[in-house]
C-alpha atoms as a PDB file:
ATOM      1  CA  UNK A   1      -8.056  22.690 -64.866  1.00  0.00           C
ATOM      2  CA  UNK A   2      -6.389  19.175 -65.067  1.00  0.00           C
ATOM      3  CA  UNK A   3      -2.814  20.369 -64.191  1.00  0.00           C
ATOM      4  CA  UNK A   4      -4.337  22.299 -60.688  1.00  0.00           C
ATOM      5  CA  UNK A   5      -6.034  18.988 -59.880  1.00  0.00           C
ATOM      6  CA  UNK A   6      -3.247  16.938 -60.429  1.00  0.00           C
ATOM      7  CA  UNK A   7      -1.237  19.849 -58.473  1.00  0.00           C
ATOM      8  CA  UNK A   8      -3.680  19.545 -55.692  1.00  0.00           C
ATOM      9  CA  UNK A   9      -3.387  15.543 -55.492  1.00  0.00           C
ATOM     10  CA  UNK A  10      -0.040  15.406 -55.187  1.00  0.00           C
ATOM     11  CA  UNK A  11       0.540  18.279 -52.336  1.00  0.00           C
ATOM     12  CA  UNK A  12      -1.894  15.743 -50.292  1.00  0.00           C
ATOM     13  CA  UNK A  13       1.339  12.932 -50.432  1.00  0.00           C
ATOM     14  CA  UNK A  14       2.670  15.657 -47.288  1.00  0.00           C
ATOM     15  CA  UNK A  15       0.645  14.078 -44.534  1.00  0.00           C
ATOM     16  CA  UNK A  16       1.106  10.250 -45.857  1.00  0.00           C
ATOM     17  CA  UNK A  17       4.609  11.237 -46.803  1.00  0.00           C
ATOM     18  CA  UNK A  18       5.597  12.166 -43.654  1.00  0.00           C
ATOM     19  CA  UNK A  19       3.731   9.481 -41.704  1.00  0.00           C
ATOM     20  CA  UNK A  20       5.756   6.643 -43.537  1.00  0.00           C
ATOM     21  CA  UNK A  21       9.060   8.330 -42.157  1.00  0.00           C
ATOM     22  CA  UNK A  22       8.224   8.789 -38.859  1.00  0.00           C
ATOM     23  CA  UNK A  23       6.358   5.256 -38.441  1.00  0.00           C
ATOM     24  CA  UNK A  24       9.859   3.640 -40.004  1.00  0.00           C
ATOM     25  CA  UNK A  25      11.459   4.604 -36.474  1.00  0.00           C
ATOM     26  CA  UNK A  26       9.088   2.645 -34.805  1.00  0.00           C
ATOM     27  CA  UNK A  27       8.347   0.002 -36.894  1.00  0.00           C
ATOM     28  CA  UNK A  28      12.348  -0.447 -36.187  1.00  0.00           C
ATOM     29  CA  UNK A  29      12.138  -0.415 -32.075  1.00  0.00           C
ATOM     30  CA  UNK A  30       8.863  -2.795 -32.682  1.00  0.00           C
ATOM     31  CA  UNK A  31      10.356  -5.496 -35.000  1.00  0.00           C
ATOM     32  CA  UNK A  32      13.725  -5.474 -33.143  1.00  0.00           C
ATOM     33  CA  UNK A  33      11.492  -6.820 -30.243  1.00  0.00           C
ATOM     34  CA  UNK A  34       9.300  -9.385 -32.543  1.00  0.00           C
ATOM     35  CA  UNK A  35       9.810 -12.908 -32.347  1.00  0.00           C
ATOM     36  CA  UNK A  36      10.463 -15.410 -35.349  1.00  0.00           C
ATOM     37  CA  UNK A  37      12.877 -15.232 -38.070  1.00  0.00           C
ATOM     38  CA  UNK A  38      14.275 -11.723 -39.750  1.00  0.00           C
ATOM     39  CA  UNK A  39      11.064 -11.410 -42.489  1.00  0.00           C
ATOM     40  CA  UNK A  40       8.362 -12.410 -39.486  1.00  0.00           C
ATOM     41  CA  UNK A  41      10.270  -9.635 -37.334  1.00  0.00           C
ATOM     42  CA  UNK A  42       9.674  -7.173 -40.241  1.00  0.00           C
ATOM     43  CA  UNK A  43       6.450  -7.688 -40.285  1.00  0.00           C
ATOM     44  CA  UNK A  44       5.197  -7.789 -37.250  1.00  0.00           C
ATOM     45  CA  UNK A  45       6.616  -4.561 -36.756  1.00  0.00           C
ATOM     46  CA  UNK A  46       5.257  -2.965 -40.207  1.00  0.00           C
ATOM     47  CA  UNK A  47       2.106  -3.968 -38.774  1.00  0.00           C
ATOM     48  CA  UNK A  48       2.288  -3.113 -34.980  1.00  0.00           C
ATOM     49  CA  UNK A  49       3.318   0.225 -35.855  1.00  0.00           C
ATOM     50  CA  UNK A  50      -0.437   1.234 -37.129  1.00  0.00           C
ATOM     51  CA  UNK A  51      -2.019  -0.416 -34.440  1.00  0.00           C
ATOM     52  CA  UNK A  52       0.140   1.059 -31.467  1.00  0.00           C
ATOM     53  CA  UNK A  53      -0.549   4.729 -31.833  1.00  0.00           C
ATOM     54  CA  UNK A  54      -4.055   3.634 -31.558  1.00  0.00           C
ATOM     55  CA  UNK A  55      -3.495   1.167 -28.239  1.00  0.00           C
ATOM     56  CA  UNK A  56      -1.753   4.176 -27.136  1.00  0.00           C
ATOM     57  CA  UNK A  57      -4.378   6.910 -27.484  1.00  0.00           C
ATOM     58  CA  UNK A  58      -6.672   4.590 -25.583  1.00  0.00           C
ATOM     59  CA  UNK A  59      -4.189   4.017 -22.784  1.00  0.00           C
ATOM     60  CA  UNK A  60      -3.427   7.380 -21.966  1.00  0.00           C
ATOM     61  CA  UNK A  61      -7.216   8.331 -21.842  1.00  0.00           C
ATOM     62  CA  UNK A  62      -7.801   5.447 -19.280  1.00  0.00           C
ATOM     63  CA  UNK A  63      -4.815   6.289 -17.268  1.00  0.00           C
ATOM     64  CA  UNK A  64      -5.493  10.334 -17.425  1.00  0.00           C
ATOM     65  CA  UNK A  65      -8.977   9.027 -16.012  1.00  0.00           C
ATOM     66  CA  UNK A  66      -7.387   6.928 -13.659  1.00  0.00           C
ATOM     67  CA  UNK A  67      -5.500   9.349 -12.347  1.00  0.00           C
ATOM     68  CA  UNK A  68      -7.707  11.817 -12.159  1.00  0.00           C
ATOM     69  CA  UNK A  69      -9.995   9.853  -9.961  1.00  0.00           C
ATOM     70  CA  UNK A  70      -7.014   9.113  -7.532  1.00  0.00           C
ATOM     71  CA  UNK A  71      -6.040  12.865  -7.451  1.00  0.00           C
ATOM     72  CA  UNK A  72     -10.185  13.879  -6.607  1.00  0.00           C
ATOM     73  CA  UNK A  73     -11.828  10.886  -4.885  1.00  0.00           C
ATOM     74  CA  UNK A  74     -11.234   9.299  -1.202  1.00  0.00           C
ATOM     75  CA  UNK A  75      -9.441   6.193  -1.073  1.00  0.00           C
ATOM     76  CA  UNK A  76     -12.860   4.580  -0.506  1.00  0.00           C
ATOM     77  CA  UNK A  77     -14.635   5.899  -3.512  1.00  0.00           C
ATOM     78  CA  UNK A  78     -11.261   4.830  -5.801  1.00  0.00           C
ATOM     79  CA  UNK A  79     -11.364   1.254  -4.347  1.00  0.00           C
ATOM     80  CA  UNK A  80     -15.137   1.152  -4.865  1.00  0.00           C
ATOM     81  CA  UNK A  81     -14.890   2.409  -8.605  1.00  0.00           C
ATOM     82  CA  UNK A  82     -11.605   0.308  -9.662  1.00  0.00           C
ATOM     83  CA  UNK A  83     -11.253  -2.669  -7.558  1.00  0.00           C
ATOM     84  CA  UNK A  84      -9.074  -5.092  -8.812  1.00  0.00           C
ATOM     85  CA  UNK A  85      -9.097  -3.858 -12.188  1.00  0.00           C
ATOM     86  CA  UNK A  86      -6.161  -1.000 -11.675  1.00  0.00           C
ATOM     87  CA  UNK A  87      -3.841  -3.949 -10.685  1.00  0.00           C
ATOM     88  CA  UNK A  88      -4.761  -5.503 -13.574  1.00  0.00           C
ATOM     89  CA  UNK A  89      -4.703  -3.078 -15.933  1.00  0.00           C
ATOM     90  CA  UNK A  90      -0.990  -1.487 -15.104  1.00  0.00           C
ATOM     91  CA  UNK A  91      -0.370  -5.656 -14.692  1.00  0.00           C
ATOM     92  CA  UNK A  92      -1.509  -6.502 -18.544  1.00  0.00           C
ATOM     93  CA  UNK A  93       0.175  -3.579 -19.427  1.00  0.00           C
ATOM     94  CA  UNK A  94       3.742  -3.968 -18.024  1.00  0.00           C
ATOM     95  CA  UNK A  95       3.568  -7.745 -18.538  1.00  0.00           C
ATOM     96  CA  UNK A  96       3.179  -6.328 -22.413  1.00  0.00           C
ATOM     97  CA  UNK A  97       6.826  -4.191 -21.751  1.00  0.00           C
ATOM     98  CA  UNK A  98       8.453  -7.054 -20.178  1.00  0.00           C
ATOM     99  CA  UNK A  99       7.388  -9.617 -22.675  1.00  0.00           C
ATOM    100  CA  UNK A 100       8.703  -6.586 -25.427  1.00  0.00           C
ATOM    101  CA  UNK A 101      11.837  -6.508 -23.437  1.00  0.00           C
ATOM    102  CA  UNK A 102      12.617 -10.208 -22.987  1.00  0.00           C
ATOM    103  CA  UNK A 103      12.562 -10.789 -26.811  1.00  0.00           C
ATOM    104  CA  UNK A 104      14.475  -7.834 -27.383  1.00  0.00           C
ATOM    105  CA  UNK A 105      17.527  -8.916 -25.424  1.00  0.00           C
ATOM    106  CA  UNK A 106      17.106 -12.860 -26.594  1.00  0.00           C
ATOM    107  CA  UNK A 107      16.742 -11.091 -30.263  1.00  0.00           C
ATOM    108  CA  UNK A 108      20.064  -8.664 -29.588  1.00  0.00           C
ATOM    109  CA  UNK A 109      22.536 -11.815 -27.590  1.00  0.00           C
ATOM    110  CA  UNK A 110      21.270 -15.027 -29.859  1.00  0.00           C
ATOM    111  CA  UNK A 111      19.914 -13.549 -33.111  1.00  0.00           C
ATOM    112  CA  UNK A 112      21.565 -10.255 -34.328  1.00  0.00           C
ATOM    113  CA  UNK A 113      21.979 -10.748 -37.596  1.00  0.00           C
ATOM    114  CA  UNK A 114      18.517 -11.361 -38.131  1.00  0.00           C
ATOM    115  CA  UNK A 115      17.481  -8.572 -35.750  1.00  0.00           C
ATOM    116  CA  UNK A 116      19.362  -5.900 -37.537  1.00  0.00           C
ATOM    117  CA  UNK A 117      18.015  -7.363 -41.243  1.00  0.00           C
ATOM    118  CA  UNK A 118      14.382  -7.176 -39.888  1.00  0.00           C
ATOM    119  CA  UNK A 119      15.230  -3.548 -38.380  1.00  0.00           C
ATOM    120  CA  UNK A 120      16.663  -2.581 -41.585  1.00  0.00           C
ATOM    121  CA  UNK A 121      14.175  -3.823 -44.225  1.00  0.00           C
ATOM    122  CA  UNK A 122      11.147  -2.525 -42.732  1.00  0.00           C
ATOM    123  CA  UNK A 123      12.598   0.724 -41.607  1.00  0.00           C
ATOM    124  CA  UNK A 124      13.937   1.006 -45.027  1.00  0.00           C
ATOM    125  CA  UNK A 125      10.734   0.029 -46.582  1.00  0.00           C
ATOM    126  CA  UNK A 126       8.569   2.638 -44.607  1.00  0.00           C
ATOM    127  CA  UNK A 127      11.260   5.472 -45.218  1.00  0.00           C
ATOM    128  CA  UNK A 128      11.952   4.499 -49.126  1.00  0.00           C
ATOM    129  CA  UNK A 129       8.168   4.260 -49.420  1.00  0.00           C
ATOM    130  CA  UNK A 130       7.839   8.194 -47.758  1.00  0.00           C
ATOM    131  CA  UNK A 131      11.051   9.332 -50.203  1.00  0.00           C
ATOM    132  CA  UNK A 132       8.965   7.773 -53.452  1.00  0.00           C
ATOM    133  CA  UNK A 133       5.809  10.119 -52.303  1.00  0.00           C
ATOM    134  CA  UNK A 134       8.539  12.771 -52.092  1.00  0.00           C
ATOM    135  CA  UNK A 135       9.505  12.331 -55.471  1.00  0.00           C
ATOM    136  CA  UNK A 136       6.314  12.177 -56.795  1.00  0.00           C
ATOM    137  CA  UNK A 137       4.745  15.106 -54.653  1.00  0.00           C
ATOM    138  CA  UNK A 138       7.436  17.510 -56.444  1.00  0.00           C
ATOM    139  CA  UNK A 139       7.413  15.775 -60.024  1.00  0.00           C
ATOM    140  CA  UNK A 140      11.866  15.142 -58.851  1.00  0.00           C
ATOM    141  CA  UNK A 141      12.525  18.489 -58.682  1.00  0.00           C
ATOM    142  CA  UNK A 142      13.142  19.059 -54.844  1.00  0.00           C
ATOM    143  CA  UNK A 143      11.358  21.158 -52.326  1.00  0.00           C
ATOM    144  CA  UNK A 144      10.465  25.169 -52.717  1.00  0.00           C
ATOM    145  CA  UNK A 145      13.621  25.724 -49.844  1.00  0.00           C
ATOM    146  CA  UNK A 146      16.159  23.535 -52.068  1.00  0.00           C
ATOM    147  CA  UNK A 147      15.786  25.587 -54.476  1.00  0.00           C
ATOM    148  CA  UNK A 148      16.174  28.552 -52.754  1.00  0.00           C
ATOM    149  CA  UNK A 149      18.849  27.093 -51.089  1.00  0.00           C
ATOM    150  CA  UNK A 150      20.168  25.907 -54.859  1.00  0.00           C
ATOM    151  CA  UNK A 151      20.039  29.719 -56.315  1.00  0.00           C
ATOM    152  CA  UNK A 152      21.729  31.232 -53.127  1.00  0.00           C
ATOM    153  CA  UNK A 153      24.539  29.165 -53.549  1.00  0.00           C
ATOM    154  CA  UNK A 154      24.909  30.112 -57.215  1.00  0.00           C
ATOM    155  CA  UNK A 155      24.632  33.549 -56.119  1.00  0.00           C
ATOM    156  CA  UNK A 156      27.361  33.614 -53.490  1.00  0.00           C
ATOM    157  CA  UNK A 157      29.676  30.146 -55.089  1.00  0.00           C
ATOM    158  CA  UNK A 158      28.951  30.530 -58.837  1.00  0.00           C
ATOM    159  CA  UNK A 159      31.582  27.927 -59.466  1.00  0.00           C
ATOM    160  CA  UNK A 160      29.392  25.537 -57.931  1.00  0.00           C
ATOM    161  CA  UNK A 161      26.456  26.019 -60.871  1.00  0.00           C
ATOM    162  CA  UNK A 162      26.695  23.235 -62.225  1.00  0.00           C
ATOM    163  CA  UNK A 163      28.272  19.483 -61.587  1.00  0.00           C
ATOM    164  CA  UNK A 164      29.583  19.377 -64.603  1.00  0.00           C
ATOM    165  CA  UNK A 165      31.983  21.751 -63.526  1.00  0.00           C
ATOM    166  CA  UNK A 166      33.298  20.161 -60.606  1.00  0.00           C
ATOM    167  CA  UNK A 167      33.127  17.273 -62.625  1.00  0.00           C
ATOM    168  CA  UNK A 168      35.860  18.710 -65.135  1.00  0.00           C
ATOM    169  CA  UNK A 169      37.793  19.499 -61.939  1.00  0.00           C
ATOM    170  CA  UNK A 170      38.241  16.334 -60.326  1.00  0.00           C
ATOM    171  CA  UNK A 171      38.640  14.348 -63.970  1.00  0.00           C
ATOM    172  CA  UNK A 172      40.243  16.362 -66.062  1.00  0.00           C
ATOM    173  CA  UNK A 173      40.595  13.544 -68.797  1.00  0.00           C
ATOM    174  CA  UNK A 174      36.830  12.963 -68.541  1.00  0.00           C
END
């Protein structure tokens, strides 16, 4: 009873496991924007990364709304419902791109070396952190498909069963 419980627990790593890989793509584009100095850059983009998606969702409901509206109301009824607040909602919105943008550039021309670091140690982080639930998901022993893909290579190269073998091949005094 132990071992299926312990089975079951570690097939749930799949949906955190593949959330930290993805997210380290982002986390890269976010930090490579961030201001401050390479470990402030990595952070702020480890922690934007959660908190985007989110922003996101919430956007694209409003604007699906918005749009909406425009595509079924008169121009009357739209001004009467959003006023000034489109403007300033697409306003605080690509003010939030430009901003992005403007640090970006500074970030790529004046601080590279930095930007890069920051890009790689929390993209790194997020996708070493998905590998480790890997590993532990399938106790080290690789996926059901490597496997397969393992014994049909036997099958059709059996020279290649074991590394030790090519090993002997390439160092013949080892």
């Amino acid at each position: 009873m132990g071992r299926n419980i312990r089975n079951t627990v570690r097939q749930t790593l799949v949906l955190p496991e593949y959330i930290l890989k993805i997210a380290s793509i982002p986390a890269g584009i976010i930090a490579a924007g961030a201001g401050g100095s390479a470990l402030a850059k990595a952070i702020q983009g480890g922690t934007k990364v959660w908190t985007v998606p989110v922003d996101a969702v919430k956007n694209l409901k409003k604007l699906v709304e918005i749009s909406n509206d425009y595509a079924v109301l008169t121009a009357k009824e739209f001004t009467t419902k959003y006023g000034t607040e489109i403007g300033t909602y697409l306003a605080n919105h690509l003010h939030g791109i430009i901003v992005w943008g403007t640090q970006f550039s500074h970030n790529i021309n004046n601080e590279l070396i930095e930007t890069i670091l920051a890009v790689l140690v929390i993209s790194g982080f997020l996708y070493a952190g998905g590998r480790a639930l890997k590993f532990i998901r399938q106790k080290g022993q690789g996926s059901y498909i490597t496997k397969v893909e393992r014994k049909l290579g036997h099958k059709y190269w059996p020279e290649t069963e074991n590394e030790e073998k090519w090993e002997e091949k390439r160092n013949p005094m080892a």
